[in-house]
C-alpha atoms as a PDB file:
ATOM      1  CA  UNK A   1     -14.027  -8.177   0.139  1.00  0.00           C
ATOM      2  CA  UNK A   2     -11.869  -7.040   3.538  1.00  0.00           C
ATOM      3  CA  UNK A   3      -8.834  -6.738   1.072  1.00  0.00           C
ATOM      4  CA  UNK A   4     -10.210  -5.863  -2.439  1.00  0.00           C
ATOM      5  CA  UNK A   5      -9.266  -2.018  -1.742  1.00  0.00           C
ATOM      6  CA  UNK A   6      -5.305  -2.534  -1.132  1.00  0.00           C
ATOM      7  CA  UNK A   7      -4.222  -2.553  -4.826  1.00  0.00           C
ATOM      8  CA  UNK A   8      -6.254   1.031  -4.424  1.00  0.00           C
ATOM      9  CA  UNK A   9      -4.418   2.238  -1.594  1.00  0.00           C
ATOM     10  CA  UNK A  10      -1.524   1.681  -3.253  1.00  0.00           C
ATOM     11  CA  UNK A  11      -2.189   3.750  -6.332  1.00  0.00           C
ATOM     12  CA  UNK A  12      -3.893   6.256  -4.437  1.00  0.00           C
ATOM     13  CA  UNK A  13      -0.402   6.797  -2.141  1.00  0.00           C
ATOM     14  CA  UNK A  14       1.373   6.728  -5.026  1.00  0.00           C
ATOM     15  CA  UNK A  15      -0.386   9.349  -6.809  1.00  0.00           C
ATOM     16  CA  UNK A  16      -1.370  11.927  -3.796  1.00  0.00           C
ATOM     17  CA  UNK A  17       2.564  11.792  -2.828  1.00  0.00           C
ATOM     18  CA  UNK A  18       3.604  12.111  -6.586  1.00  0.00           C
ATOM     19  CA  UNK A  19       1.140  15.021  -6.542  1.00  0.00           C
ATOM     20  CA  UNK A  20       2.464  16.745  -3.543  1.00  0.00           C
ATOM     21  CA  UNK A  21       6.053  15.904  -4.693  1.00  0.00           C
ATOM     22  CA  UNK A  22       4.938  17.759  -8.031  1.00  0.00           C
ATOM     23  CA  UNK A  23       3.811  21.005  -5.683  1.00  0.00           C
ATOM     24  CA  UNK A  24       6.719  21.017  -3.653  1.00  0.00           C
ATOM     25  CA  UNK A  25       9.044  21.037  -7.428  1.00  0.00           C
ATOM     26  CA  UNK A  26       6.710  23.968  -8.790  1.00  0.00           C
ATOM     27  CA  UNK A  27       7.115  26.056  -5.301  1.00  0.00           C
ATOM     28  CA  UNK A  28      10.589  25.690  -4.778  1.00  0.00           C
ATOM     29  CA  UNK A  29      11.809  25.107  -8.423  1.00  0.00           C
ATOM     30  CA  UNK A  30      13.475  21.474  -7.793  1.00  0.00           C
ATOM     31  CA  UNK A  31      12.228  19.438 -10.234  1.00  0.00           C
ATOM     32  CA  UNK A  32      12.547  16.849 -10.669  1.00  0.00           C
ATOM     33  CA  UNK A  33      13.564  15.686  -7.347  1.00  0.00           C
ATOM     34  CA  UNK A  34      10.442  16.764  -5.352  1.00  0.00           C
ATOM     35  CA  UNK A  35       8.138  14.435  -8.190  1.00  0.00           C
ATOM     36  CA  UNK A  36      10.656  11.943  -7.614  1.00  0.00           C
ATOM     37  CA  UNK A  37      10.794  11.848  -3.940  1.00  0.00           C
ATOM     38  CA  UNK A  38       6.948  11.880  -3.438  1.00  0.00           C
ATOM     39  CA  UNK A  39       6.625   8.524  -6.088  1.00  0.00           C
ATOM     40  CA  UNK A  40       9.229   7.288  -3.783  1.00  0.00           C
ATOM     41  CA  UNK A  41       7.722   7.584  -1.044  1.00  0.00           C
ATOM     42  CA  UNK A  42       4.554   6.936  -2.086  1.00  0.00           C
ATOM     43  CA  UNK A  43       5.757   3.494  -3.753  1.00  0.00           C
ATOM     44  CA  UNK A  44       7.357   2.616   0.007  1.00  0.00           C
ATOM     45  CA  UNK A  45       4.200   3.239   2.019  1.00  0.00           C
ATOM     46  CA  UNK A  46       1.944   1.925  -0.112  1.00  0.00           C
ATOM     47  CA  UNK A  47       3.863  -1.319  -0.848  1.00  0.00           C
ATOM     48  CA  UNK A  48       4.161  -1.778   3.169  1.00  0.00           C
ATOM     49  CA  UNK A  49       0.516  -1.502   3.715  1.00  0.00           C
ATOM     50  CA  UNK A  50       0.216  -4.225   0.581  1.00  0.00           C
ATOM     51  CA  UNK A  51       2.993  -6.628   2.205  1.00  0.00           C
ATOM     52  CA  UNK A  52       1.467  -5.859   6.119  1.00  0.00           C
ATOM     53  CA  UNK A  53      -2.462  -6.496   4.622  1.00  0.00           C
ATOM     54  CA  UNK A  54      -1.108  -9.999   2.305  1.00  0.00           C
ATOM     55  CA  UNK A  55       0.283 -11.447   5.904  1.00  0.00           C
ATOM     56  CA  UNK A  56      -2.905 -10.941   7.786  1.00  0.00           C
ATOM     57  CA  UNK A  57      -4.871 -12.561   4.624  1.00  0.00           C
ATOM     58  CA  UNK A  58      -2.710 -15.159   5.397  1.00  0.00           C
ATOM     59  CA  UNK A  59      -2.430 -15.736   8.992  1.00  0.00           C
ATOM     60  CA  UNK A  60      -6.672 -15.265   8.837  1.00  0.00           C
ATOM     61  CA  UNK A  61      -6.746 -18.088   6.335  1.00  0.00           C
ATOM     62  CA  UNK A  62      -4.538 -20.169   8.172  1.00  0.00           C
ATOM     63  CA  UNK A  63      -6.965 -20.035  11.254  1.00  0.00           C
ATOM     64  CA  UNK A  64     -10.048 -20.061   9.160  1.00  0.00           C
ATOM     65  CA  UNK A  65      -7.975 -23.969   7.506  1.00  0.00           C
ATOM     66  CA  UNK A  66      -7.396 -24.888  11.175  1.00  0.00           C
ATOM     67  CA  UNK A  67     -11.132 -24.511  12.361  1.00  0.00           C
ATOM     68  CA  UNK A  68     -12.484 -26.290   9.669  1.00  0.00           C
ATOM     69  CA  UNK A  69      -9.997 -28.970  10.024  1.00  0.00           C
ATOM     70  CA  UNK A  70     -11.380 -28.883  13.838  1.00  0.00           C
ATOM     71  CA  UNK A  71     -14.820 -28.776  12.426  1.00  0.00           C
ATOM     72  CA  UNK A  72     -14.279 -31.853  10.436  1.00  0.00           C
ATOM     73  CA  UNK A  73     -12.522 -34.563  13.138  1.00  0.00           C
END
């Protein structure tokens, strides 16, 4: 449950940056580059917090498998 939302985060990054990327083309009349930047960006951060929350899954797991191994001797 601790890591159901992370596929979320990712699309919600994604889109808010993409949105503010979108803003910045329609205020300053750069398109695309603004859109383009904010996906970008968006893509980066949220694939970082995906990669940094998949290595504490694991390193958790890996502690929870070395307990129970304890447990069980």
């Amino acid at each position: 449950m601790r890591y159901s939302g992370v596929g979320l985060e990712l699309a919600g990054a994604t889109a808010g940056l993409a949105l503010v990327g979108y803003w910045v083309d329609r205020h300053f009349g750069s398109q695309p580059w603004g859109f383009l930047a904010g996906v970008i960006i968006g893509l980066v951060g949220g694939l970082y917090n995906l990669i940094r929350e998949s290595l504490a899954a694991v390193r958790d797991a890996a502690a929870e498998d070395k307990e129970n191994q304890r447990d069980r001797e």
